[in-house]
C-alpha atoms as a PDB file:
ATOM      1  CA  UNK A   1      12.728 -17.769 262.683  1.00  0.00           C
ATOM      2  CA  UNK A   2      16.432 -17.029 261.940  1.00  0.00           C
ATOM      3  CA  UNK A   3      17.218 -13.968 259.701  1.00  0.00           C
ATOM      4  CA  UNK A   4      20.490 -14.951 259.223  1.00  0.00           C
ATOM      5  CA  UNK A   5      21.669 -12.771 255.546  1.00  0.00           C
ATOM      6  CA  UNK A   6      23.571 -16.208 254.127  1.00  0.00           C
ATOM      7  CA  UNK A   7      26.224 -15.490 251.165  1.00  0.00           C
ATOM      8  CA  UNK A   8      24.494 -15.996 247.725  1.00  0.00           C
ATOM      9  CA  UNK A   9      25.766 -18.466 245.311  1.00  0.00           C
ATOM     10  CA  UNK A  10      25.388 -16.493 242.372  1.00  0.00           C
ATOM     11  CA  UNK A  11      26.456 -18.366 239.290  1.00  0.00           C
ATOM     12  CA  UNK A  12      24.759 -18.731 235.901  1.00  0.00           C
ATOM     13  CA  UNK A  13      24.343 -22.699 236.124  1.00  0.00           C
ATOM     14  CA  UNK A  14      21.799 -22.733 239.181  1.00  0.00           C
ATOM     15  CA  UNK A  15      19.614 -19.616 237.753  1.00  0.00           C
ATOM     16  CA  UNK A  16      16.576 -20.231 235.569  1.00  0.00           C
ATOM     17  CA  UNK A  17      18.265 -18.254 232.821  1.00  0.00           C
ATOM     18  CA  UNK A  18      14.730 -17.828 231.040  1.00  0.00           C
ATOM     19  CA  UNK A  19      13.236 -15.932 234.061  1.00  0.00           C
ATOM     20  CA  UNK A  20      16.115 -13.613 235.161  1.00  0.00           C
ATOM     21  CA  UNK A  21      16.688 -12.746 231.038  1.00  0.00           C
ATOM     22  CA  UNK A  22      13.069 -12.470 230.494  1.00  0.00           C
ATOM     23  CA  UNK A  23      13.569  -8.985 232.572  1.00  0.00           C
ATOM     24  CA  UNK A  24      16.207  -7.673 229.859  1.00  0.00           C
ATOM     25  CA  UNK A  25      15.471  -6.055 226.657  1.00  0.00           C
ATOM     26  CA  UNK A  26      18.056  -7.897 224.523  1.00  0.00           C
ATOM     27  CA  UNK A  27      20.934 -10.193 225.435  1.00  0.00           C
ATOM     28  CA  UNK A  28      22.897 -13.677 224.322  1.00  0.00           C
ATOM     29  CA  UNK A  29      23.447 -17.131 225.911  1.00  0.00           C
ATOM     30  CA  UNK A  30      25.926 -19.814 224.672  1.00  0.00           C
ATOM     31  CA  UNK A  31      27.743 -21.783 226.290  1.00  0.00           C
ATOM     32  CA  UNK A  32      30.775 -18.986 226.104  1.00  0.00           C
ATOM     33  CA  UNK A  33      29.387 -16.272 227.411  1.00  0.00           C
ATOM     34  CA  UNK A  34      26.176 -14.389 228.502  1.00  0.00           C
ATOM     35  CA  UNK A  35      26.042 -10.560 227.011  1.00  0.00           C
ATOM     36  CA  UNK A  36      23.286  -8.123 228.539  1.00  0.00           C
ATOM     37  CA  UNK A  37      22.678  -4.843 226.146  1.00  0.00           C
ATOM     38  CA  UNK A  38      21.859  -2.285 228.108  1.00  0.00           C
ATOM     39  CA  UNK A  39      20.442  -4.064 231.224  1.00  0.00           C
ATOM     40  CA  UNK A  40      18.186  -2.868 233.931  1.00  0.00           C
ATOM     41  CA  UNK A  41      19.969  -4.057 236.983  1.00  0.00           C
ATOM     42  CA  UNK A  42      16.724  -3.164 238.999  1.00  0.00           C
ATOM     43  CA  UNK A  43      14.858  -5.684 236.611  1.00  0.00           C
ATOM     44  CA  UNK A  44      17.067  -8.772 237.396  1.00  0.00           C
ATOM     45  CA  UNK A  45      15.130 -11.250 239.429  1.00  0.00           C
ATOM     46  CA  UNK A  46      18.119 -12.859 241.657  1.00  0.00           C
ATOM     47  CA  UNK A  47      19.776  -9.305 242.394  1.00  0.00           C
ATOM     48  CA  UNK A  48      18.507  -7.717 245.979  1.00  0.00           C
ATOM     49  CA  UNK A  49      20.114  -4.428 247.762  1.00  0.00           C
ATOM     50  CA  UNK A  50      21.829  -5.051 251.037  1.00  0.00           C
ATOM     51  CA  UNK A  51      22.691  -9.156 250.200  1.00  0.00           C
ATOM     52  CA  UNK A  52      25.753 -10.937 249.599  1.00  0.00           C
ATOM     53  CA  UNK A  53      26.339 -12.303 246.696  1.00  0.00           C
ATOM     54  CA  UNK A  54      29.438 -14.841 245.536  1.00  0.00           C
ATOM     55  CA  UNK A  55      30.030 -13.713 242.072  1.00  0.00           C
ATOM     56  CA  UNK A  56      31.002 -17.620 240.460  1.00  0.00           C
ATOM     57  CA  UNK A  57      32.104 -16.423 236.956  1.00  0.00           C
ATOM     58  CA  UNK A  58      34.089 -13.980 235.851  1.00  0.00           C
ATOM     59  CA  UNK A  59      32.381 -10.468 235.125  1.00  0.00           C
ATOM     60  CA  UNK A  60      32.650  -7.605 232.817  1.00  0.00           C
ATOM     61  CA  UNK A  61      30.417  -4.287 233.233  1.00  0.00           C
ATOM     62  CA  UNK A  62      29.917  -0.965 232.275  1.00  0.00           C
ATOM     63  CA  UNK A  63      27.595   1.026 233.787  1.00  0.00           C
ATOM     64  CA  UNK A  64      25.305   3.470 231.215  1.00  0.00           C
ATOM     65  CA  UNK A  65      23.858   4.492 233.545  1.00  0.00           C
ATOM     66  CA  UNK A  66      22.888   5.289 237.249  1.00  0.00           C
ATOM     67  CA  UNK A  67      25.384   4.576 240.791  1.00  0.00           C
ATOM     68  CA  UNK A  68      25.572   2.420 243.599  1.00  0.00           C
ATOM     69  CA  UNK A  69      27.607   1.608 246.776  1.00  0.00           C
ATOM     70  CA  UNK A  70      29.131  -1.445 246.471  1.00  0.00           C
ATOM     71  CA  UNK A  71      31.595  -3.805 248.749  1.00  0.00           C
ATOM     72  CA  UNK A  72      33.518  -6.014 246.589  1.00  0.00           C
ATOM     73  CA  UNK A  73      36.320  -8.345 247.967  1.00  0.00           C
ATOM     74  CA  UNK A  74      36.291  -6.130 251.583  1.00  0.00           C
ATOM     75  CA  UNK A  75      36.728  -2.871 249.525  1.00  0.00           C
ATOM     76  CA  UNK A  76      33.640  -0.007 249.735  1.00  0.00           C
ATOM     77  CA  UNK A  77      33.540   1.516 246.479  1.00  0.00           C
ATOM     78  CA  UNK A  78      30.974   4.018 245.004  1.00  0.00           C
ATOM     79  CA  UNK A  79      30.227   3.393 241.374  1.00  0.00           C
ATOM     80  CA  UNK A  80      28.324   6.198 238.725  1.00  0.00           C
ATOM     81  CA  UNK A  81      28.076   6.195 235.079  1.00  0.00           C
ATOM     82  CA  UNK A  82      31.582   5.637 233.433  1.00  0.00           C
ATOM     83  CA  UNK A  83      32.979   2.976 235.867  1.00  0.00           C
ATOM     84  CA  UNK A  84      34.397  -0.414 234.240  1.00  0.00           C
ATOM     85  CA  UNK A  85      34.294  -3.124 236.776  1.00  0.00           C
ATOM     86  CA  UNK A  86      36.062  -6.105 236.414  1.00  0.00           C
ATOM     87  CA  UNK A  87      35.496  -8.956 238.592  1.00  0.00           C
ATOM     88  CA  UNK A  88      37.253 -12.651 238.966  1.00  0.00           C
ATOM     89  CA  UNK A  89      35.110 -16.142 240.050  1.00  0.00           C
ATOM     90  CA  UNK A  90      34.363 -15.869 243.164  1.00  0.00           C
ATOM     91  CA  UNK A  91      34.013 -12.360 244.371  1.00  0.00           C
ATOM     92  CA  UNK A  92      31.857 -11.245 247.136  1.00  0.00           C
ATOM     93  CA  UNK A  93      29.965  -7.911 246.127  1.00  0.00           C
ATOM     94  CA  UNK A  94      27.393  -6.590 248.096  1.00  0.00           C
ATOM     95  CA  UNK A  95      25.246  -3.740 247.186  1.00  0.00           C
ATOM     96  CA  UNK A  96      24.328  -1.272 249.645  1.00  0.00           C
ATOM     97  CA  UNK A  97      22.583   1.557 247.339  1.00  0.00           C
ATOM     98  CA  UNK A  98      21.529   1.261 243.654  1.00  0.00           C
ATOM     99  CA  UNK A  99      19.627   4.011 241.705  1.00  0.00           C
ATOM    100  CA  UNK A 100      16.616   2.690 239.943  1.00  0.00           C
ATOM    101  CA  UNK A 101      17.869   3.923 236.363  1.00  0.00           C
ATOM    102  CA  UNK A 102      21.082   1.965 237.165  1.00  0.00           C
ATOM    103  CA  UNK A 103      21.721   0.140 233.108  1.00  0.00           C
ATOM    104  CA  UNK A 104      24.773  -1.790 232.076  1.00  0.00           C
ATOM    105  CA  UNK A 105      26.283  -3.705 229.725  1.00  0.00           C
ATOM    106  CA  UNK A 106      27.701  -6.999 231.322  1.00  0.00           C
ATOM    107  CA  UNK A 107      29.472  -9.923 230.394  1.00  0.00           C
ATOM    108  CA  UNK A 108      29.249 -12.896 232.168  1.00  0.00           C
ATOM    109  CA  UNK A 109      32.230 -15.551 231.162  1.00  0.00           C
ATOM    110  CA  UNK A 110      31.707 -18.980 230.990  1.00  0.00           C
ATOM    111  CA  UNK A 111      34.474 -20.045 229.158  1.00  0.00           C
ATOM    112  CA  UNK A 112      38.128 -19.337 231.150  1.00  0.00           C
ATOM    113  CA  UNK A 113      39.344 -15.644 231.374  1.00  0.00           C
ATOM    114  CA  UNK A 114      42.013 -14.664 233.226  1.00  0.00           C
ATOM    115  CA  UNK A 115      41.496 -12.138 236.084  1.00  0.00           C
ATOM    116  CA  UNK A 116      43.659 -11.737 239.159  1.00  0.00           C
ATOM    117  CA  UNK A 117      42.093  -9.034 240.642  1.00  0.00           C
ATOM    118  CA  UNK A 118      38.863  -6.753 240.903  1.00  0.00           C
ATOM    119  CA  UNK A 119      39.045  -3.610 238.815  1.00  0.00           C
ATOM    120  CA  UNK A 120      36.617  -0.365 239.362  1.00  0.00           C
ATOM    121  CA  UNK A 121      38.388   2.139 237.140  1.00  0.00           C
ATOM    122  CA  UNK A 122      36.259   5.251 235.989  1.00  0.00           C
ATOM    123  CA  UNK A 123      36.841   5.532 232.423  1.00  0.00           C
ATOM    124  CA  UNK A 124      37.208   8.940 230.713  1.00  0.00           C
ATOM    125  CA  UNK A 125      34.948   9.749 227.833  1.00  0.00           C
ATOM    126  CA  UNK A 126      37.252   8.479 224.847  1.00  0.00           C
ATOM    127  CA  UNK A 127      38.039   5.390 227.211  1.00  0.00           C
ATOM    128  CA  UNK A 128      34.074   5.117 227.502  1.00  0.00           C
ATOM    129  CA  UNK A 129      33.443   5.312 224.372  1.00  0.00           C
ATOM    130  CA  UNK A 130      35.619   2.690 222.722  1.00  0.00           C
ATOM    131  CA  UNK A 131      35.041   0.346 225.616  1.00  0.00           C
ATOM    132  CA  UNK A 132      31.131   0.926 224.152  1.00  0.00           C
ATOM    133  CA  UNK A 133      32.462   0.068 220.713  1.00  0.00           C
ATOM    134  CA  UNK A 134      34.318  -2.975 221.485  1.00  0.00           C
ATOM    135  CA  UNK A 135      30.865  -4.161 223.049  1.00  0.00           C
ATOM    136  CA  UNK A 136      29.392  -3.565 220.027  1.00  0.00           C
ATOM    137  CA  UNK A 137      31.383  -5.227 217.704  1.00  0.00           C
ATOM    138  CA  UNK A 138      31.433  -8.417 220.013  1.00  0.00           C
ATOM    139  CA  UNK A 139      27.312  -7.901 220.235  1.00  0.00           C
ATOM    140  CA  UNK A 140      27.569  -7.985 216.241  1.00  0.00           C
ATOM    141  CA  UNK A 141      30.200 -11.202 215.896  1.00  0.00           C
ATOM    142  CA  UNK A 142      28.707 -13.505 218.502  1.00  0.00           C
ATOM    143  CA  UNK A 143      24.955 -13.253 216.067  1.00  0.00           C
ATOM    144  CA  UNK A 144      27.247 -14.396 213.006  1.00  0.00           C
ATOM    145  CA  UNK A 145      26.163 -17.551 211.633  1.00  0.00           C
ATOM    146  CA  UNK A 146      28.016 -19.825 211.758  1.00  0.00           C
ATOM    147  CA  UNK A 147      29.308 -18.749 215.379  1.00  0.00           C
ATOM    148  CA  UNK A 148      32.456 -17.905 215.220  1.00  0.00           C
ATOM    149  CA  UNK A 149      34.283 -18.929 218.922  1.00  0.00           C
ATOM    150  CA  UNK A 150      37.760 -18.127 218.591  1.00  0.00           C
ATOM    151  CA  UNK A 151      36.919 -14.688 217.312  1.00  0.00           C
ATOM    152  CA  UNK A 152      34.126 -14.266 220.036  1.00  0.00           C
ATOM    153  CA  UNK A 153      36.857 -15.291 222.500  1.00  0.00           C
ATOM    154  CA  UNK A 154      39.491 -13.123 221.909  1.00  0.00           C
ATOM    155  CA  UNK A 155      37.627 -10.217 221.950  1.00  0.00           C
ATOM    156  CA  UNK A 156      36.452 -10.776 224.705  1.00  0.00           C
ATOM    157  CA  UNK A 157      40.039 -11.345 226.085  1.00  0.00           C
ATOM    158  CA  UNK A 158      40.719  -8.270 224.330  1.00  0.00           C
ATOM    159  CA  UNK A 159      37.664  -6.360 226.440  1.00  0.00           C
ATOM    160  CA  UNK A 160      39.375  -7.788 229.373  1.00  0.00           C
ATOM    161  CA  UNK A 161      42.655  -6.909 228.611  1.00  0.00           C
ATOM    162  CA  UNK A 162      42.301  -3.218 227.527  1.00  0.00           C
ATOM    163  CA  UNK A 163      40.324  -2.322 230.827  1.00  0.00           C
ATOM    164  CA  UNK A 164      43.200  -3.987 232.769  1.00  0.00           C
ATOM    165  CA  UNK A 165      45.883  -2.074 231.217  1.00  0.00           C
ATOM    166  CA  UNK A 166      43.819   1.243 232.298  1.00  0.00           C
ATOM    167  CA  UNK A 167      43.897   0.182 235.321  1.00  0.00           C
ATOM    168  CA  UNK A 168      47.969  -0.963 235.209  1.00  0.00           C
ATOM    169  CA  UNK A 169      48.322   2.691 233.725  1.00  0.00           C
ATOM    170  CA  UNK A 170      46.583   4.159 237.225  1.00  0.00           C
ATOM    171  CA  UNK A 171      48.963   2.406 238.860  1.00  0.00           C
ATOM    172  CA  UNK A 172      52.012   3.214 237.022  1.00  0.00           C
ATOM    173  CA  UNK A 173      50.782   6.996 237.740  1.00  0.00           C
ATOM    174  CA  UNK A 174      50.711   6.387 241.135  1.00  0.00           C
ATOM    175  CA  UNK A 175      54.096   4.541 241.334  1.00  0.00           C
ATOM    176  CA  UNK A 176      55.350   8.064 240.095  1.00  0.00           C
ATOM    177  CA  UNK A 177      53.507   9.856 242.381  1.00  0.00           C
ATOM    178  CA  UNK A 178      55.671   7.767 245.225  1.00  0.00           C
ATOM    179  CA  UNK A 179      52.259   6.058 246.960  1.00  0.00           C
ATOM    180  CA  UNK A 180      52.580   2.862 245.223  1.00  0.00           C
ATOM    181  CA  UNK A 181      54.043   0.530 247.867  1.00  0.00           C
ATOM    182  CA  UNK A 182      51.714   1.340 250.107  1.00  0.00           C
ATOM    183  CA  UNK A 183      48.413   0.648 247.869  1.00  0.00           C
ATOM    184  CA  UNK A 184      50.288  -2.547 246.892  1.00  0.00           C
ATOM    185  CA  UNK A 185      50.710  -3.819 250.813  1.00  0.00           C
ATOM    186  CA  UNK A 186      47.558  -2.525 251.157  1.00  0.00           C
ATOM    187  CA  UNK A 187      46.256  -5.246 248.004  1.00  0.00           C
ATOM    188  CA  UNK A 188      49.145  -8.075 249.273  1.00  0.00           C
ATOM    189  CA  UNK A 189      47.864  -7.276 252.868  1.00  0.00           C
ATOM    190  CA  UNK A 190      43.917  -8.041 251.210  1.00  0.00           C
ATOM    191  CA  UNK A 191      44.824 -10.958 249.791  1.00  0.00           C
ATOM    192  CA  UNK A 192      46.449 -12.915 252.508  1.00  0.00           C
ATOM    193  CA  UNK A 193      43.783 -11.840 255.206  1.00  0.00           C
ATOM    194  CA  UNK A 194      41.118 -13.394 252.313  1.00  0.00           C
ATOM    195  CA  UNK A 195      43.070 -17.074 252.248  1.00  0.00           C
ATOM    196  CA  UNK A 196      44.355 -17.179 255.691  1.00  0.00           C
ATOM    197  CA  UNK A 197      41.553 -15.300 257.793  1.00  0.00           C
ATOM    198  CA  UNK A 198      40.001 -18.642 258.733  1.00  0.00           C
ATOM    199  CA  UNK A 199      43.382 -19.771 260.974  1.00  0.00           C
ATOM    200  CA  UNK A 200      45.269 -16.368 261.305  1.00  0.00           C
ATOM    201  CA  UNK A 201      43.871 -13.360 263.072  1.00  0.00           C
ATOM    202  CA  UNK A 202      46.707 -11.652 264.194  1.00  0.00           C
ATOM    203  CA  UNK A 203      48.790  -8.604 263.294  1.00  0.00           C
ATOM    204  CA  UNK A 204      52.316  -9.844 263.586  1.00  0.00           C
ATOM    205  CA  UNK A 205      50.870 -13.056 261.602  1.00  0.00           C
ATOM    206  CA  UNK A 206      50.165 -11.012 258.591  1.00  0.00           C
ATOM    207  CA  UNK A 207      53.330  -8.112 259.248  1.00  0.00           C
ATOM    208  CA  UNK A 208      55.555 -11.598 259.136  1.00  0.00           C
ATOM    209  CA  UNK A 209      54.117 -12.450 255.804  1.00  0.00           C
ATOM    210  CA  UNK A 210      54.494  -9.373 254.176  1.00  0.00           C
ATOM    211  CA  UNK A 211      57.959  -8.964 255.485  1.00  0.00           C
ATOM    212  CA  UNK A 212      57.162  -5.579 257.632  1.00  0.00           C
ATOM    213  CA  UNK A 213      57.116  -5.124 261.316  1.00  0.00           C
ATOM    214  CA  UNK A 214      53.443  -4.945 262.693  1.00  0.00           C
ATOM    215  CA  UNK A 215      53.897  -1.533 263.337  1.00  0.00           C
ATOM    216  CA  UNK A 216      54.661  -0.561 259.486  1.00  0.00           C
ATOM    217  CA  UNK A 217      51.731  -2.765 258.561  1.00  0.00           C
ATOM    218  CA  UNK A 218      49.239  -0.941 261.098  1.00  0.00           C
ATOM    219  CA  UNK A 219      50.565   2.583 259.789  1.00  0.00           C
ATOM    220  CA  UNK A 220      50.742   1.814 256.102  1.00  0.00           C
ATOM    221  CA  UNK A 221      46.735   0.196 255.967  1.00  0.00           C
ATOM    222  CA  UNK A 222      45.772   3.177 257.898  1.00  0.00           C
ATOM    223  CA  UNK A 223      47.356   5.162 255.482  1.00  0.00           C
ATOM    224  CA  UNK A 224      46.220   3.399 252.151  1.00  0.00           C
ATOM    225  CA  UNK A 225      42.485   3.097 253.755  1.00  0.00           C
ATOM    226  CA  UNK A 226      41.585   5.235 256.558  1.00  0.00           C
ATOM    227  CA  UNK A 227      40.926   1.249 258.301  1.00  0.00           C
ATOM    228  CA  UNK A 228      43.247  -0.063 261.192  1.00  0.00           C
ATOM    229  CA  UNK A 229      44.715  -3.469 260.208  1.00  0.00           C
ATOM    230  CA  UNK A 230      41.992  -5.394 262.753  1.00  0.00           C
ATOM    231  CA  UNK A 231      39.504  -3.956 261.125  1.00  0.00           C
ATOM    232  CA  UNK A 232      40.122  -5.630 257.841  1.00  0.00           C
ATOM    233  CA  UNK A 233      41.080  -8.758 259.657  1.00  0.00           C
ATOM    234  CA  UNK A 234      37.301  -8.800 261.496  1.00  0.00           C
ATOM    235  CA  UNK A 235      35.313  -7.769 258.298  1.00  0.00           C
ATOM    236  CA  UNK A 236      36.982 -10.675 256.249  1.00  0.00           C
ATOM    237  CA  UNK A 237      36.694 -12.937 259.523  1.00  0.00           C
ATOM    238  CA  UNK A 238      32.686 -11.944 259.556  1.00  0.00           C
ATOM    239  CA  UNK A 239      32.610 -12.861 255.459  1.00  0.00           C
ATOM    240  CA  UNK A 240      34.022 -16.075 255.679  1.00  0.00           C
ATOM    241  CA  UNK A 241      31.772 -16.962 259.012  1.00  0.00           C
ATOM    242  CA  UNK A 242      28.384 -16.038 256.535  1.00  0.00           C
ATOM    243  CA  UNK A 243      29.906 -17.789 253.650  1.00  0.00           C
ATOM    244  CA  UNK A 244      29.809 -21.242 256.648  1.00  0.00           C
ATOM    245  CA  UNK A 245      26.529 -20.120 257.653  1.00  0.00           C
ATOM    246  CA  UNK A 246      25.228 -20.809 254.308  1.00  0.00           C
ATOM    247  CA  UNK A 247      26.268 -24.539 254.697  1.00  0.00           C
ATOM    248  CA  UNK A 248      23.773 -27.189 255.385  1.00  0.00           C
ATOM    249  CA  UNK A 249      23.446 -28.582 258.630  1.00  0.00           C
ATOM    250  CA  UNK A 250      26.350 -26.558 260.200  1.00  0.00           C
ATOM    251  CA  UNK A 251      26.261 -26.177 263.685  1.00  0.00           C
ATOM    252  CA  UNK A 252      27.838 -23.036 265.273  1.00  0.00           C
ATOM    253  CA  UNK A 253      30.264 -24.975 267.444  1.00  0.00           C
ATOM    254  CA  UNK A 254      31.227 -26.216 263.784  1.00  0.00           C
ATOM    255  CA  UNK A 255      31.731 -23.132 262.234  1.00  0.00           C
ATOM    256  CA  UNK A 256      33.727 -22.297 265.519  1.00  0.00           C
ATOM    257  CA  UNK A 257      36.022 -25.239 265.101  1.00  0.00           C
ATOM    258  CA  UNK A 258      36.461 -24.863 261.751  1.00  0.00           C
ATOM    259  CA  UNK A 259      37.994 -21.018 262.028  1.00  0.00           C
ATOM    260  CA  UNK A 260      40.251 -22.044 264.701  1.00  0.00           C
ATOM    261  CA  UNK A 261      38.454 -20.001 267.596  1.00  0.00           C
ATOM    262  CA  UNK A 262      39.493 -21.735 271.110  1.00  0.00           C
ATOM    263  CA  UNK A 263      35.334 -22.262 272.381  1.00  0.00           C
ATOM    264  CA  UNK A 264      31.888 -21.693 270.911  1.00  0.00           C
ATOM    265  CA  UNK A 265      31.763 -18.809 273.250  1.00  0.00           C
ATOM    266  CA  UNK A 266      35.038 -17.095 271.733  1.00  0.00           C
ATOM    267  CA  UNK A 267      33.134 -17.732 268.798  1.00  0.00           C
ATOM    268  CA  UNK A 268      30.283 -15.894 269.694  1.00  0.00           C
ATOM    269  CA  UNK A 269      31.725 -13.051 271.666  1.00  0.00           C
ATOM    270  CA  UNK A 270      33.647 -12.230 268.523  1.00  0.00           C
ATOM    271  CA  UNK A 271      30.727 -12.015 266.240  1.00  0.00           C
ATOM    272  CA  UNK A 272      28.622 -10.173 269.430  1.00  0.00           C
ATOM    273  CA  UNK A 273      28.039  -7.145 267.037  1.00  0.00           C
ATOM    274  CA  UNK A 274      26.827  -8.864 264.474  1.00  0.00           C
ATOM    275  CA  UNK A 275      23.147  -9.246 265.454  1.00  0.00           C
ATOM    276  CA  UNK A 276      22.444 -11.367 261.828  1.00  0.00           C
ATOM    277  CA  UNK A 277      25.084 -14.113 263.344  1.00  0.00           C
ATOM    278  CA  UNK A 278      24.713 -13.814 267.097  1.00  0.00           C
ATOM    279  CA  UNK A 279      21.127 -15.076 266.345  1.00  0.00           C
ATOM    280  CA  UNK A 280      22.201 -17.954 264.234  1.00  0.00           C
ATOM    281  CA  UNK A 281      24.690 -18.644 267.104  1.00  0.00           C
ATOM    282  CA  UNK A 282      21.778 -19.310 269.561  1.00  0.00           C
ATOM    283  CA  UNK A 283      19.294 -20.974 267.028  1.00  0.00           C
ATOM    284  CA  UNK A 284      22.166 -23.010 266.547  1.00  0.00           C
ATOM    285  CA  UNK A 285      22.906 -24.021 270.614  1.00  0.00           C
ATOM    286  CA  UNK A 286      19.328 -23.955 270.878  1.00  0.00           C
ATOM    287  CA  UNK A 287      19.032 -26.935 268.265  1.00  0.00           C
ATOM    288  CA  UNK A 288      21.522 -29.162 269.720  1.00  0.00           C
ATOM    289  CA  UNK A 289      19.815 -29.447 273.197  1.00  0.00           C
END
């Protein structure tokens, strides 16, 4: 029996909203948004430590209370009371550690929102606080009767938009300090191995794009991460191969052809140290005897 861990789908049209909100003291469905007040992330039915989860809709959260280690989008970050977390459709997140008193408030947009990029910024206790009272006041507006959508929309744009300029004022702190264009390679250099890791697994590949030699590159991600450049390569190269796992009927030769290795065994010798995939690799062979 494989144990293959297979990336979860996680988006609020395939979850039986009635069980997983059953589990939360008070929250809000419409077709706009979904609002949990003061959730028990321990207490949500889908949500398991140590799995991957694809994060379909936008997300907004504030954590009340409790921490966690979390991957999200290749990044490791550790997350405590105070943290605002943005995060666009489609991110990967995968929790490694959560306290049980772990409480948030979370949005989950339905309708569009615009998000480029994940933000974990740890808020200060005035930031905290009004981020709390915008909540509040989009709690009270979305019970109104009748509902009133534009309003509920732009506040929540608002939300979005006031825990994005935190984060823009971070950076503008940093440009000052001089390490800016290195955490910004380090986000282009992110980006590019997420969209092209499939074809391209190469160092000069990726120095080319970014208009560095490969040298620069491998100093500068060092620098911004503590990671060598191959490292961030392999780790997004391992995502994308789980994300093909989860596909019906998918054979590992496929999977193999479709991320441009050479052989099924190039395939398999570069995913030899991950035991979760080098078993699916030879359930897989195994199957097409």
């Amino acid at each position: 029996m494989s144990t293959t861990k297979v990336i979860n789908h996680l988006s609020v049209d395939n979850l039986n909203l009635n069980e997983v909100l059953s589990q939360q003291d008070k929250f809000f469905v419409n077709d706009d948004l979904i609002l949990i007040f003061n959730g028990n992330v321990q207490r949500i039915p889908v949500f398991s430590k140590e799995e991957i989860y694809q994060m379909v809709e936008p997300r907004f959260i504030l954590v009340l209370e409790g921490s966690a280690e979390v991957c999200i989008n290749l990044q490791d970050y550790h997350i405590e009371k105070g943290n605002v977390m943005l995060s666009p459709a489609d991110t990967i997140v995968e929790v490694n550690k959560l306290s049980d008193d772990a409480r948030v408030m979370a949005i989950v947009f339905r309708d569009s929102v615009e998000m480029s990029d994940e933000v974990v910024y740890k808020t200060s206790p005035a930031e905290f606080d009004r981020l709390l009272r915008m909540y509040y006041l989009l709690w009270d507006v979305v019970h109104l009767s009748p509902y009133r959508r534009k309003t509920v929309q732009y506040l929540s744009k608002t939300i979005v938009a006031d825990v994005q300029e935190l984060n823009e004022l971070v950076s503008e702190k940093v440009q000052n300090e001089g390490s800016t264009r290195t955490q910004e390679l380090f986000l282009q250099f992110k980006r590019l191995i997420k969209q092209h890791c499939m074809q391209e697994r190469s160092i000069p590949y990726y120095a080319s794009q970014l208009h560095v030699t490969p040298h620069h590159l491998s100093a500068t991600i060092k620098k911004a991460s503590g990671q060598s450049v191959m490292y961030w390569i392999n780790r997004a190269t391992i995502q994308e191969a789980k994300l093909l796992l989860k596909t019906n009927g998918m054979m590992a030769y496929e999977i193999a052809n479709r991320m441009n290795f050479p052989s099924a065994s190039a395939f398999s010798k570069f995913f030899s140290n991950d035991k979760k995939i080098t078993w699916y690799f030879f359930l897989s062979l195994h199957e097409t005897i």
